[in-house]
Protein backbone atom coordinates (compact mmCIF):
# COMPACT_ATOMS: atom_id res chain seq x y z
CA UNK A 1 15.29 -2.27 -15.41
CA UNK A 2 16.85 -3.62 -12.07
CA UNK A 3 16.42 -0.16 -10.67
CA UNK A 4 12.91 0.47 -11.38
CA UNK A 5 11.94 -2.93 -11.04
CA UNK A 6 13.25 -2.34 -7.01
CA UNK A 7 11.14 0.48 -6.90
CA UNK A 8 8.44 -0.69 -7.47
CA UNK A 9 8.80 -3.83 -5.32
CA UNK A 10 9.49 -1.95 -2.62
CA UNK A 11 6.49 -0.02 -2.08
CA UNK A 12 4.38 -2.93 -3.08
CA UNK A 13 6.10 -5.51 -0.69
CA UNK A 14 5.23 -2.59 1.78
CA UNK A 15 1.93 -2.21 0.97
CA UNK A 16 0.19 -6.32 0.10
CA UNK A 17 2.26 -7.29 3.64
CA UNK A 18 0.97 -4.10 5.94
CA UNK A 19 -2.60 -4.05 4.13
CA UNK A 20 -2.96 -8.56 4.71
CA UNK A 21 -1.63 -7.91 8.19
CA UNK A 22 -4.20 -5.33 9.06
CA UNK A 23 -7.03 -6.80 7.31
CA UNK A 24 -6.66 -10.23 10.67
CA UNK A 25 -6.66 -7.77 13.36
CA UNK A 26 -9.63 -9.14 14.71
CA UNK A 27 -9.28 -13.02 13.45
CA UNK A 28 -5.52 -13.15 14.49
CA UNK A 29 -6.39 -11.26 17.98
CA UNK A 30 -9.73 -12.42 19.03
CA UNK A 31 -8.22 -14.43 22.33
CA UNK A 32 -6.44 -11.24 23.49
CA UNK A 33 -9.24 -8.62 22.39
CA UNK A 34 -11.77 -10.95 24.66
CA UNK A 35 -9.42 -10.94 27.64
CA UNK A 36 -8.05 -7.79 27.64
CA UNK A 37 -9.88 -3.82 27.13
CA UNK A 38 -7.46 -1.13 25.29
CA UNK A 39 -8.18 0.95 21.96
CA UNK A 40 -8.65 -1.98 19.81
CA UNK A 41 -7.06 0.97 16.93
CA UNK A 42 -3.91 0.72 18.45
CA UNK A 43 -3.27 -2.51 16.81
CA UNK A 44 -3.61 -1.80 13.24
CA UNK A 45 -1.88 1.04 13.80
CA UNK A 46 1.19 -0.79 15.23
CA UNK A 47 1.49 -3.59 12.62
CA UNK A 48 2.14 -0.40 10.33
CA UNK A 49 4.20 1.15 12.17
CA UNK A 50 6.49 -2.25 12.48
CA UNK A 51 6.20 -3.08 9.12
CA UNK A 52 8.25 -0.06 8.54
CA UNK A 53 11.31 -1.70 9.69
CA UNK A 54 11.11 -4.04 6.89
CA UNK A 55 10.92 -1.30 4.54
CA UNK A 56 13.84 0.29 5.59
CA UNK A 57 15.66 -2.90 5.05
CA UNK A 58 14.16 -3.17 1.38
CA UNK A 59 14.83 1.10 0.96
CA UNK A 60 18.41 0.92 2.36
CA UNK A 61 18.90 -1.92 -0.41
CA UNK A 62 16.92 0.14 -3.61
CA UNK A 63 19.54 2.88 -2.23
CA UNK A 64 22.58 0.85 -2.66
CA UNK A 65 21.83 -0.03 -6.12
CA UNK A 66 20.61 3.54 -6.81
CA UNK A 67 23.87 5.12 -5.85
CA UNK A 68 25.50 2.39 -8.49
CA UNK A 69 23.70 3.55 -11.20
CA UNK A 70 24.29 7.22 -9.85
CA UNK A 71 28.06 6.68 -9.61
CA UNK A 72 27.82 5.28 -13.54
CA UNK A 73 25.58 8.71 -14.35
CA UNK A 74 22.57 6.22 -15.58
CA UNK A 75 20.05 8.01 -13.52
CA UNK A 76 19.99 11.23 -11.89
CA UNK A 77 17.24 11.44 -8.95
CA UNK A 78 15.27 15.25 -9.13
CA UNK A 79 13.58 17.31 -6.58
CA UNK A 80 10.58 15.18 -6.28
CA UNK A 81 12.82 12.34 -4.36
CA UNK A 82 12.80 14.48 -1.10
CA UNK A 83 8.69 14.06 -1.82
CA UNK A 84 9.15 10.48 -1.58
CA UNK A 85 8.78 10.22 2.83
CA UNK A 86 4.92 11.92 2.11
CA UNK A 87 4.19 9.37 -0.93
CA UNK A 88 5.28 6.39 1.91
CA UNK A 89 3.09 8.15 4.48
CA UNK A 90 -0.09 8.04 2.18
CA UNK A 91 0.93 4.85 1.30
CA UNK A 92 0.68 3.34 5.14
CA UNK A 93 -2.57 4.89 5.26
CA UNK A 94 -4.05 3.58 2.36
CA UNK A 95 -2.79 0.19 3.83
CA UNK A 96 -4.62 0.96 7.26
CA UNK A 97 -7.71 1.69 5.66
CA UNK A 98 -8.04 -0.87 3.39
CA UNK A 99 -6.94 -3.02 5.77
CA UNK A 100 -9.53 -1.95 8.52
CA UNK A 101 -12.57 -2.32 6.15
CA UNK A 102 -11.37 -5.63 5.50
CA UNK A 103 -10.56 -6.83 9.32
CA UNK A 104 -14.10 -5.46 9.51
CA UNK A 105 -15.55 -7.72 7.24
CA UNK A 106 -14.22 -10.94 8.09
CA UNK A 107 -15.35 -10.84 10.89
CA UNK A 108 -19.09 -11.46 8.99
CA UNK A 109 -17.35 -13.32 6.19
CA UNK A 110 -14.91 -15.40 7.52
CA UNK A 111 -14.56 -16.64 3.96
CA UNK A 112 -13.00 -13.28 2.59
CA UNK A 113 -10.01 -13.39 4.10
CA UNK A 114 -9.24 -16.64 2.05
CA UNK A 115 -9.71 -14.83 -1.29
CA UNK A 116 -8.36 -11.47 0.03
CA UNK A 117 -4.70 -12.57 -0.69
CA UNK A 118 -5.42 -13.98 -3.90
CA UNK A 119 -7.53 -10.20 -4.37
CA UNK A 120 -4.06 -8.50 -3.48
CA UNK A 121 -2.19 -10.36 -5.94
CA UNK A 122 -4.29 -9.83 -9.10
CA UNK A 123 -4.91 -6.06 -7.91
CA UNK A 124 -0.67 -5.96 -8.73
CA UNK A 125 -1.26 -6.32 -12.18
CA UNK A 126 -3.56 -3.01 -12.26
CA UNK A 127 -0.32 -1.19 -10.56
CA UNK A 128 2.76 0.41 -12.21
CA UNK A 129 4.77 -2.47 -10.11
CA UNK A 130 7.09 -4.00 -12.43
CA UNK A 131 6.34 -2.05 -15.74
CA UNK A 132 5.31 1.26 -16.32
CA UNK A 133 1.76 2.69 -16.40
CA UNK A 134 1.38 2.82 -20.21
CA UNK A 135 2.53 -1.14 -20.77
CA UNK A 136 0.15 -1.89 -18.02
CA UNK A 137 -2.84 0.06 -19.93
CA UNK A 138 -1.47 -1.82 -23.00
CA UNK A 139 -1.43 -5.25 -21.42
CA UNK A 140 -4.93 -4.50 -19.62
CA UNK A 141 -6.40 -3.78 -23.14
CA UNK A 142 -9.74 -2.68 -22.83
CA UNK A 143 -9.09 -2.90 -18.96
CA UNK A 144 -6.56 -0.46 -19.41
CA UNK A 145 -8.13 2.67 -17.67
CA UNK A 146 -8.50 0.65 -14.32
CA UNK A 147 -4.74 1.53 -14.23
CA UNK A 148 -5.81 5.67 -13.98
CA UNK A 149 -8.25 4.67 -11.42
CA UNK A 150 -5.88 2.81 -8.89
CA UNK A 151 -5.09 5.15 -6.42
CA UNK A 152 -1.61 3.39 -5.89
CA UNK A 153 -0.74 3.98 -9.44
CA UNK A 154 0.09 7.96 -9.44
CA UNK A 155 2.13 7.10 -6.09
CA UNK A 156 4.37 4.67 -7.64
CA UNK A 157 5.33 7.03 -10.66
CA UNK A 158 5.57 9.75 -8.21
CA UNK A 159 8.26 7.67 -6.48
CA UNK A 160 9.93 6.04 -9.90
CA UNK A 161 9.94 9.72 -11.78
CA UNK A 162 12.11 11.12 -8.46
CA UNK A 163 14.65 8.63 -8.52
CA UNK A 164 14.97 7.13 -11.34
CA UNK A 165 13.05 9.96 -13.91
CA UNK A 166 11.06 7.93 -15.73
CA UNK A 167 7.24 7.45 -14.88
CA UNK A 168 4.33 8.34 -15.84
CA UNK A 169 3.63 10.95 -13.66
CA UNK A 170 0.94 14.15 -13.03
CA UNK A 171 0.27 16.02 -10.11
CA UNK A 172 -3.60 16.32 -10.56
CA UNK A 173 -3.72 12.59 -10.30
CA UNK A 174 -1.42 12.34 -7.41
CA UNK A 175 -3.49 14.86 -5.27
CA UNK A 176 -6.58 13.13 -6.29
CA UNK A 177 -5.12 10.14 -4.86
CA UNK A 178 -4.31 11.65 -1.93
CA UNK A 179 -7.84 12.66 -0.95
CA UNK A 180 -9.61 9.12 -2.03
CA UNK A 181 -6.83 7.79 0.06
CA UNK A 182 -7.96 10.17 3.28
CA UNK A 183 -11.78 8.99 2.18
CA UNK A 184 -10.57 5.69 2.53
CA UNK A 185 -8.98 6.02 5.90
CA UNK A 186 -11.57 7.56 7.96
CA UNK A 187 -14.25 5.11 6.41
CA UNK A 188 -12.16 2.56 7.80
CA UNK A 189 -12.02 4.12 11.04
CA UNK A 190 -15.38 3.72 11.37
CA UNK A 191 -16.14 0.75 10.59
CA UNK A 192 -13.33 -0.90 12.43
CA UNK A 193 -14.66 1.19 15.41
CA UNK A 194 -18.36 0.08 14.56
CA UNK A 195 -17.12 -3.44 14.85
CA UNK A 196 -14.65 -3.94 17.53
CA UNK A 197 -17.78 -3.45 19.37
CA UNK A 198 -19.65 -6.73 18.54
CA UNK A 199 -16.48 -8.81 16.96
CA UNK A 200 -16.68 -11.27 20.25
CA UNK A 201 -19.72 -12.60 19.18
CA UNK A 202 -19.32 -12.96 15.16
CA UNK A 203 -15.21 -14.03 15.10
């Protein structure tokens, strides 16, 4: 349980803290953006790529415990853990785009960004976080199938089922994932490039 509790918290801590710090881009850097001209991308792009060295912090730690169970032969990681850089990749770029659409719109809807962390939190419960897909279907009840349809959801069991192997997990789902995820991203591209161009006047 402490194993694939860790898991789980790991990529989500990753993921709610890049995707909240993306999504006030513009809010949090509307002084410098009106000072200062540079590809206004860059900065999204940066707070994921720093976040990453709090995930290696939070990774170095799931791999300390993991190589405790390993050492008692509780868990055996499989091929699909050497799969697990790509699922961290997709990951980061769900968390740009999300993140972008969102920066996007509060700049219109300043209000959003009070309810987007509260949004984040409940969207937790529809992910394979802390227990595994089927008690979250179960808990969802009639809900349940929201659980298929969050794109997160084959990415965690992905991870879990190559460490720890147990998870839910299919590869038809995964790659499916994988493209909405890509959808996602370039959607975001353009509409955080569609608005960095008027932002001044609506922030």
């Amino acid at each position: 349980p402490v194993l694939f509790y860790l898991a789980g918290n790991t990529l989500w801590g990753y993921f709610s803290t890049t995707m909240l710090s993306v999504s006030n881009v513009f809010a949090g850097n509307a002084g410098i953006f009106g000072k200062v001209y540079f590809p206004r991308l860059v900065t999204p792009i940066s707070t994921i790529i720093s976040s990453f060295m709090r995930l290696s912090i939070q990774l170095m730690l799931f791999f300390i415990v993991l190589g405790y169970y390993m050492y008692l032969g509780d868990v055996q990681p499989n091929y699909w853990a050497f799969f697990s850089p790509v699922l961290i990749i997709f990951l980061a770029l769900f968390s740009l785009g999300l993140g972008m659409i969102f920066s996007s719109l509060t700049t219109k809807y300043r209000d959003l960004s009070l309810l987007l962390g509260f949004g984040v939190s409940l969207f937790m419960w529809f992910t394979p976080v802390i227990l595994p897909t089927s008690l979250v279907k179960q808990k969802l009840g009639s809900y349940g199938y929201l659980a298929d349809l969050n794109p997160l959801t084959p990415i965690f069991e992905c991870f879990k089922f190559g460490f720890i192997g147990s998870g839910d997990f299919n590869m038809t789902r995964l790659l499916v994932s994988f493209t909405f995820i890509i959808i996602v991203l370039f959607f975001g591209i353009i509409v955080f490039n569609k608005s960095e161009k008027s932002f001044i006047d609506t922030v």
